[in-house]
C-alpha atoms as a PDB file:
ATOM      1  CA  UNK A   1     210.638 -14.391 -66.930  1.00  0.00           C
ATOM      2  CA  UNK A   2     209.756 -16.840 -69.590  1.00  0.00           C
ATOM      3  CA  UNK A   3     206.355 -18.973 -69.674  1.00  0.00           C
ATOM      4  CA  UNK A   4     206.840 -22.225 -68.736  1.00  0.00           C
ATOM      5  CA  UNK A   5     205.102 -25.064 -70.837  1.00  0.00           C
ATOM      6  CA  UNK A   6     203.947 -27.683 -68.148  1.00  0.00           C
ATOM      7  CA  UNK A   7     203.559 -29.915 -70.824  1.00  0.00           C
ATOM      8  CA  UNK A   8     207.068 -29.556 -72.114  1.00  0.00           C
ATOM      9  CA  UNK A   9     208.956 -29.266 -68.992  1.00  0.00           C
ATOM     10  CA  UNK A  10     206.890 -30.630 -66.008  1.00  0.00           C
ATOM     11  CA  UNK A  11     208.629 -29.235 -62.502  1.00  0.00           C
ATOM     12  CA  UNK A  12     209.091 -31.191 -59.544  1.00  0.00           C
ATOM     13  CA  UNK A  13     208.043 -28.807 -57.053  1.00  0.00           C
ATOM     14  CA  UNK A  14     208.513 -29.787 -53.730  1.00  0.00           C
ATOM     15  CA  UNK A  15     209.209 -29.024 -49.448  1.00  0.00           C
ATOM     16  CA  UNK A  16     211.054 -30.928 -47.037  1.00  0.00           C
ATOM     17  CA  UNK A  17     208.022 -33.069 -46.463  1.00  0.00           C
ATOM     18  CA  UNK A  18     206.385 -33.812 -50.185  1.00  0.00           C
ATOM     19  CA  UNK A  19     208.115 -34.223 -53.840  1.00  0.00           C
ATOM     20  CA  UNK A  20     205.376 -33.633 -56.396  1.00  0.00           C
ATOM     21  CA  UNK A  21     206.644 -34.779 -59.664  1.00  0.00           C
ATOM     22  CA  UNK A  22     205.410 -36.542 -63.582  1.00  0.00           C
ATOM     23  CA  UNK A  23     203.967 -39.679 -62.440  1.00  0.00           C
ATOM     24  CA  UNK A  24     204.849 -42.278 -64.378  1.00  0.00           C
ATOM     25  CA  UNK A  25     204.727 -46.381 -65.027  1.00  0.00           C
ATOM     26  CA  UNK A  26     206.726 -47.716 -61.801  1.00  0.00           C
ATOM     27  CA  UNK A  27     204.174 -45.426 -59.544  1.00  0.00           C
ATOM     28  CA  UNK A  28     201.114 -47.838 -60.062  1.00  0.00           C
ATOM     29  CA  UNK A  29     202.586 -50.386 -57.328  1.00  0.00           C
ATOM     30  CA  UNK A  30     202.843 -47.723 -54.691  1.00  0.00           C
ATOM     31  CA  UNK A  31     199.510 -45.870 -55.887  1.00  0.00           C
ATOM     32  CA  UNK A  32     197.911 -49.031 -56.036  1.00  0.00           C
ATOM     33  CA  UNK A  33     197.321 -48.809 -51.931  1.00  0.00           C
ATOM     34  CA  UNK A  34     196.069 -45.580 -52.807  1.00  0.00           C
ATOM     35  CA  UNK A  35     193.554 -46.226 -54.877  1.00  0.00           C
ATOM     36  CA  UNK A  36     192.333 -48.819 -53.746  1.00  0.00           C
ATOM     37  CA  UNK A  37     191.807 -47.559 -50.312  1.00  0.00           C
ATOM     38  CA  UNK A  38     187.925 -47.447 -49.547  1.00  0.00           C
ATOM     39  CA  UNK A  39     188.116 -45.019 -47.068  1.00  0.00           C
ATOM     40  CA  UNK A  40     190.083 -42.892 -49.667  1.00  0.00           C
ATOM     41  CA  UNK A  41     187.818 -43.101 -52.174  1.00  0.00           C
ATOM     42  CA  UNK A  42     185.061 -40.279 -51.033  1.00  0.00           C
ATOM     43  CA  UNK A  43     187.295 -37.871 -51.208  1.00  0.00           C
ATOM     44  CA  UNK A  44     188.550 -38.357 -55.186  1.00  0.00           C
ATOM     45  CA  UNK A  45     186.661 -35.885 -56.981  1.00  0.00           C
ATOM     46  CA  UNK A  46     185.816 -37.596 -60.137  1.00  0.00           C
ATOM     47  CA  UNK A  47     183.132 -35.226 -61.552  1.00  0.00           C
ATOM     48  CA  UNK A  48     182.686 -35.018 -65.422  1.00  0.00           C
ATOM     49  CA  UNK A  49     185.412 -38.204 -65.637  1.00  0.00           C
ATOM     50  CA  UNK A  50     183.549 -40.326 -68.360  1.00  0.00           C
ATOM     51  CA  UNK A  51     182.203 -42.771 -64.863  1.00  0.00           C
ATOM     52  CA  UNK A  52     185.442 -43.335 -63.566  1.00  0.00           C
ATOM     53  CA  UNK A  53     185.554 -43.641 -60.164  1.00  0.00           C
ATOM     54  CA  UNK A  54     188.744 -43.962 -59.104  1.00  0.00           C
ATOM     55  CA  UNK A  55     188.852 -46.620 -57.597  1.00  0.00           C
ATOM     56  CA  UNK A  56     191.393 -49.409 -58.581  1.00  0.00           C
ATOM     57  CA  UNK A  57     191.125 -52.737 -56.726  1.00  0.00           C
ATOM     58  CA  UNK A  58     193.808 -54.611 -58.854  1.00  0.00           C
ATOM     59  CA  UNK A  59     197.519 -53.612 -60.060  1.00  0.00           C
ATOM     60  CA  UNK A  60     196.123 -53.838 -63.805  1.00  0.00           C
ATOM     61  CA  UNK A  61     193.462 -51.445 -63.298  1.00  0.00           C
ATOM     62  CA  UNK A  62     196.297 -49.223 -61.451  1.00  0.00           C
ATOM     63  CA  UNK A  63     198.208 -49.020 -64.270  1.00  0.00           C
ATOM     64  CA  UNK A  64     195.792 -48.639 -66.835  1.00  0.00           C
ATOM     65  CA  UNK A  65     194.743 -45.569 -64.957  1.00  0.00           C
ATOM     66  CA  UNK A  66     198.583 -44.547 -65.070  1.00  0.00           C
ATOM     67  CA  UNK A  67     199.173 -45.362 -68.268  1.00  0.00           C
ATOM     68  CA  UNK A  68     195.931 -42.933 -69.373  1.00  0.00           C
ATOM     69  CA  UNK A  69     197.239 -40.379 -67.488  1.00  0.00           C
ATOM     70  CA  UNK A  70     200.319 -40.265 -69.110  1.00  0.00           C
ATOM     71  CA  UNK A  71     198.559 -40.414 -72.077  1.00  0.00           C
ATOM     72  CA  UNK A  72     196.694 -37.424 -71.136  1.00  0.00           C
ATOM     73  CA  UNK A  73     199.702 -35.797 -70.275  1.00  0.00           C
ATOM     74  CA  UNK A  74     201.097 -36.035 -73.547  1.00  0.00           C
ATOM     75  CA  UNK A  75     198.066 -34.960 -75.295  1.00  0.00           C
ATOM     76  CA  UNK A  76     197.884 -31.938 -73.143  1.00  0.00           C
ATOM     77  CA  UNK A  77     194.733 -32.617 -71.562  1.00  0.00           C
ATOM     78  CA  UNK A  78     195.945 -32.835 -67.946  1.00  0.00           C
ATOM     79  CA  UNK A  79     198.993 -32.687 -65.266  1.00  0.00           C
ATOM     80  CA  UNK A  80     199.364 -35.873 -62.972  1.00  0.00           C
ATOM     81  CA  UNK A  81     201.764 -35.526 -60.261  1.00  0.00           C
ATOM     82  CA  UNK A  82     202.847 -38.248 -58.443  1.00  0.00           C
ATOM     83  CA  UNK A  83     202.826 -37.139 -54.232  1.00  0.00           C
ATOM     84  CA  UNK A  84     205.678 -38.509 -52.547  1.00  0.00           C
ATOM     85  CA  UNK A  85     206.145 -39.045 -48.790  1.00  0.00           C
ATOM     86  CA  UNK A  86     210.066 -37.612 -48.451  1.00  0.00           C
ATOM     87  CA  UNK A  87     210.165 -39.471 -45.055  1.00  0.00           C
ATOM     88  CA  UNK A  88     208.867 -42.815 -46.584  1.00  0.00           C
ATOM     89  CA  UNK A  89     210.092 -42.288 -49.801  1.00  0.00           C
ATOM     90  CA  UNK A  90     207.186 -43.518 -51.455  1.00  0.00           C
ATOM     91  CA  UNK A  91     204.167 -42.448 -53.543  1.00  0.00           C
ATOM     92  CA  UNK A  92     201.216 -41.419 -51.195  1.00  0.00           C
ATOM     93  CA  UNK A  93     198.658 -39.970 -54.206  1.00  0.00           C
ATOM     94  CA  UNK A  94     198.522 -37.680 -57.254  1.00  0.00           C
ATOM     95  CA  UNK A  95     197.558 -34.213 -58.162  1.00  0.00           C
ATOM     96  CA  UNK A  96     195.833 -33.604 -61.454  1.00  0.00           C
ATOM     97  CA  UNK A  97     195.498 -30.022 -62.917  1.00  0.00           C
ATOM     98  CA  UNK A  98     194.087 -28.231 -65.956  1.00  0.00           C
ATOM     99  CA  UNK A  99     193.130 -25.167 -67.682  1.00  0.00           C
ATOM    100  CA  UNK A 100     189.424 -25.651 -67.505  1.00  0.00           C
ATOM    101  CA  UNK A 101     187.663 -23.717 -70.809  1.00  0.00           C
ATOM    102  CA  UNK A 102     183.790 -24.387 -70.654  1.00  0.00           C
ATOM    103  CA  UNK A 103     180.681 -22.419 -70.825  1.00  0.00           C
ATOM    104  CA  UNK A 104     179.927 -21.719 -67.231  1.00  0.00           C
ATOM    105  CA  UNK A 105     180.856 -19.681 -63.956  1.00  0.00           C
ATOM    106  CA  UNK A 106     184.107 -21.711 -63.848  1.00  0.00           C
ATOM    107  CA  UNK A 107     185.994 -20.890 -67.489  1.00  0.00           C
ATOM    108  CA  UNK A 108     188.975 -19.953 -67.519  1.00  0.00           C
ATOM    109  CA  UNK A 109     190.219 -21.484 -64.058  1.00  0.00           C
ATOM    110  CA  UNK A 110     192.618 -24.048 -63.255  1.00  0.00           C
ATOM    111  CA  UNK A 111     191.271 -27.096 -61.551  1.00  0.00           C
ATOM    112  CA  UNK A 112     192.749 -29.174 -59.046  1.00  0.00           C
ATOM    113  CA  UNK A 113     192.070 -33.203 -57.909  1.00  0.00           C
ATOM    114  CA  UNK A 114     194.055 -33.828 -54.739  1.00  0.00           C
ATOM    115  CA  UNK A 115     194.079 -37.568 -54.351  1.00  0.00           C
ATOM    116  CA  UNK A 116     195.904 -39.307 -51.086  1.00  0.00           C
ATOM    117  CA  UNK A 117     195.632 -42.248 -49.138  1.00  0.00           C
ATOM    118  CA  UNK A 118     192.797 -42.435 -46.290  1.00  0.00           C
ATOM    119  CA  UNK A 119     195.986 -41.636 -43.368  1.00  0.00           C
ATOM    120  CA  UNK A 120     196.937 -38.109 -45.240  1.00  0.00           C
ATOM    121  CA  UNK A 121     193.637 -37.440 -45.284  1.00  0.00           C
ATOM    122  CA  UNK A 122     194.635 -34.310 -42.481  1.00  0.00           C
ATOM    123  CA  UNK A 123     194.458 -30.680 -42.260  1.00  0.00           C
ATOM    124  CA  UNK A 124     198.037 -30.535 -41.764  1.00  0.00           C
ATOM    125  CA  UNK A 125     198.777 -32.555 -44.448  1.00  0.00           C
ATOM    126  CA  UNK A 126     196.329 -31.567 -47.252  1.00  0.00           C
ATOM    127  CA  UNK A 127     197.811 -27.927 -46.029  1.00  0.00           C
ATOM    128  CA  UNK A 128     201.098 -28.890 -46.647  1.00  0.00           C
ATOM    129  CA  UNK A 129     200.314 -30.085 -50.218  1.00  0.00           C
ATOM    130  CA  UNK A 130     198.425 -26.953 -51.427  1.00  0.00           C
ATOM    131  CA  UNK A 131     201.228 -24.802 -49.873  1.00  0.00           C
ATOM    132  CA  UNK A 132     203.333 -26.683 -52.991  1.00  0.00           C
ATOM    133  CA  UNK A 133     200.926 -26.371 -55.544  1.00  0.00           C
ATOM    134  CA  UNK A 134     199.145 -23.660 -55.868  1.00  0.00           C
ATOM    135  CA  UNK A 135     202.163 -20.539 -55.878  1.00  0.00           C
ATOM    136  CA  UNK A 136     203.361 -21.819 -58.973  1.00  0.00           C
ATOM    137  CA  UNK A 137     199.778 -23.568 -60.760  1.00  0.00           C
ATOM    138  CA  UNK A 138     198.238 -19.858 -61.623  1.00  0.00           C
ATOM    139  CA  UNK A 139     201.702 -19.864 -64.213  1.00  0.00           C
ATOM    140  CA  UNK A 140     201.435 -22.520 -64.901  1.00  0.00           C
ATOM    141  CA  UNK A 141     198.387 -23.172 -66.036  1.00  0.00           C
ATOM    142  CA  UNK A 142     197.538 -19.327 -67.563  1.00  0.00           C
ATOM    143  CA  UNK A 143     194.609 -18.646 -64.713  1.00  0.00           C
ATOM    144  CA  UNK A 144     193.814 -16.231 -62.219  1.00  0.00           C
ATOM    145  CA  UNK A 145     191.556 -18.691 -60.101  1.00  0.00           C
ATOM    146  CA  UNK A 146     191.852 -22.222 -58.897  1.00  0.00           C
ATOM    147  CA  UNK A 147     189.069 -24.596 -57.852  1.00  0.00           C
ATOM    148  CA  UNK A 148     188.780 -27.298 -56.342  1.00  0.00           C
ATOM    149  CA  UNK A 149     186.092 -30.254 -55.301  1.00  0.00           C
ATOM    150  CA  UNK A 150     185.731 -30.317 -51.086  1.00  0.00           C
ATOM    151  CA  UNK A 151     182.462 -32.595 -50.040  1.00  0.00           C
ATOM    152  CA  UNK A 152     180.594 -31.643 -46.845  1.00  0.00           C
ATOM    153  CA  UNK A 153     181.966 -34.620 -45.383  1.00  0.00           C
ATOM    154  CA  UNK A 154     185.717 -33.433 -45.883  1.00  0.00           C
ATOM    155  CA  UNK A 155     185.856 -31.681 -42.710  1.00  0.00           C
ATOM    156  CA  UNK A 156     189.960 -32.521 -42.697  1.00  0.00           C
ATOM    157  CA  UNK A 157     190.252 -31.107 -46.201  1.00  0.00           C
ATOM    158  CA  UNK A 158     187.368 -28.078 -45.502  1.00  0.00           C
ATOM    159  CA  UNK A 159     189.968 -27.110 -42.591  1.00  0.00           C
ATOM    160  CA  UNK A 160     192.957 -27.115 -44.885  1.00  0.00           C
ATOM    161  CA  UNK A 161     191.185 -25.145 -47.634  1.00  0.00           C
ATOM    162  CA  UNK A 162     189.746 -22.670 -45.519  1.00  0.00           C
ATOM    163  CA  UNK A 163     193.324 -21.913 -43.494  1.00  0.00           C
ATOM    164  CA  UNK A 164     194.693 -21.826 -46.836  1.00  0.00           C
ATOM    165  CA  UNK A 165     192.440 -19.241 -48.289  1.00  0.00           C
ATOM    166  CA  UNK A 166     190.281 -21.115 -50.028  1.00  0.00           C
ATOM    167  CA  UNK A 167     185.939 -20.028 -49.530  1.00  0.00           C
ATOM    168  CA  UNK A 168     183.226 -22.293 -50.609  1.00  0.00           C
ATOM    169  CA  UNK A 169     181.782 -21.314 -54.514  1.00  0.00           C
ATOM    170  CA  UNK A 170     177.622 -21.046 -54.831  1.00  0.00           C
ATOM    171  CA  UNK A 171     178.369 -21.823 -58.292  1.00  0.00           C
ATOM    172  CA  UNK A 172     178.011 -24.680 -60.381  1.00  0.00           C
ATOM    173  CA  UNK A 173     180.286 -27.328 -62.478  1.00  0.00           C
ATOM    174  CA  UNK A 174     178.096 -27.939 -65.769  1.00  0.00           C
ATOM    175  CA  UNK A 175     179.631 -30.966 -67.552  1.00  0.00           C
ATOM    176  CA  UNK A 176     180.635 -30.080 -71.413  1.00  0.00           C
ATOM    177  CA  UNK A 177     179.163 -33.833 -72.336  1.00  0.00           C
ATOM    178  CA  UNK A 178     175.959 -34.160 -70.665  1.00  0.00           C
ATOM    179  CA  UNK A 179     174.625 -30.564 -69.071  1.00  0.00           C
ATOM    180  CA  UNK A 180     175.360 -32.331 -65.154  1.00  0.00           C
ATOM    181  CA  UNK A 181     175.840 -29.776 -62.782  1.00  0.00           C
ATOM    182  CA  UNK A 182     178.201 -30.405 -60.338  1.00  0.00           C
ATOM    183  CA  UNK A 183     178.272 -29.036 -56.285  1.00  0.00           C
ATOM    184  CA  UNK A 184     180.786 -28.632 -53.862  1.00  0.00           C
ATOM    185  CA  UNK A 185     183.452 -26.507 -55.711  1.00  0.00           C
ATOM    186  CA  UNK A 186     185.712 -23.962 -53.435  1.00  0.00           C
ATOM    187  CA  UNK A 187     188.080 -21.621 -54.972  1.00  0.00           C
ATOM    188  CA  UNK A 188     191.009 -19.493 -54.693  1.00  0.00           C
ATOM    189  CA  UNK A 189     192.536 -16.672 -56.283  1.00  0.00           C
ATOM    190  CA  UNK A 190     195.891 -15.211 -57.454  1.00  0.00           C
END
């Protein structure tokens, strides 16, 4: 079977439930409620992300976070799915993925942000969404191992991950800019 390029050819991958697909411009309106969603927001992992946050209180800070990630996109840096609800037909969040390639316990692994609104914020449906993801992301993105951020707090999320496969990592996140190490990191492999 030939390599895919997930920066040439981006695949929708989806189940009857979610459609994961390129986000793009026209998803800042529906992300918007998303990201802007306080009780949302502790569960963005936005570790080694330049002080970004995540969180977007007005339509143009939405969609200069879009627009960046399709920037990013381009450049190769990172994949940003849009999540949408199949029922609702609407965008509920994003999943961002990489190759990660640093100097610490965690080269070499793909890394996964799982970002949805404060009412998907549910075993079942965080489940759901890795069962989508992560079969075709070790091809995708070259890697043997995925990680992921899960706070203690995620109990919802910890549930998912643990169902799923995922275990809890002792080992650190070091930051490539400043030498910040970073907690909280599960993983899962191939």
């Amino acid at each position: 079977m030939e390599q895919i390029n997930v920066y040439e050819n981006c695949p929708v991958l989806e189940n009857e439930k979610f459609r994961l697909r390129l986000i793009t411009k026209a998803d800042a309106t529906d992300l918007l409620q998303v990201y802007s969603d306080k009780n949302a927001l502790p569960f963005f992992n936005s570790d080694n992300c330049h002080g970004d946050n995540f969180y977007y209180p007005s339509r143009e800070r939405m969609e200069q976070a879009v627009d960046f990630w399709c920037e990013a996109y381009q450049k190769g840096w990172f994949v940003r799915w849009t999540v949408i609800d199949r029922q609702e037909d609407k965008a509920v969040g994003s999943v961002e993925m990489f190759h990660r390639t640093a100097e610490d316990a965690f080269d070499g692994v793909g890394v996964l942000r799982l970002d949805v609104g404060s009412s998907y914020e549910k075993k079942e449906v965080l489940g759901e969404l890795f069962g989508i993801i992560i079969p075709p992301a070790y091809e995708l993105f070259g890697c043997d191992e995925i990680i992921t951020k899960i706070p203690v707090y995620a109990v919802e999320r910890a549930a998912a991950a643990a169902e799923f496969g995922w275990k809890e990592s002792k080992a650190l996140m070091i930051s490539q800019d400043d030498g910040f190490a970073y907690n909280g990191y599960w993983t899962i492999r191939k």
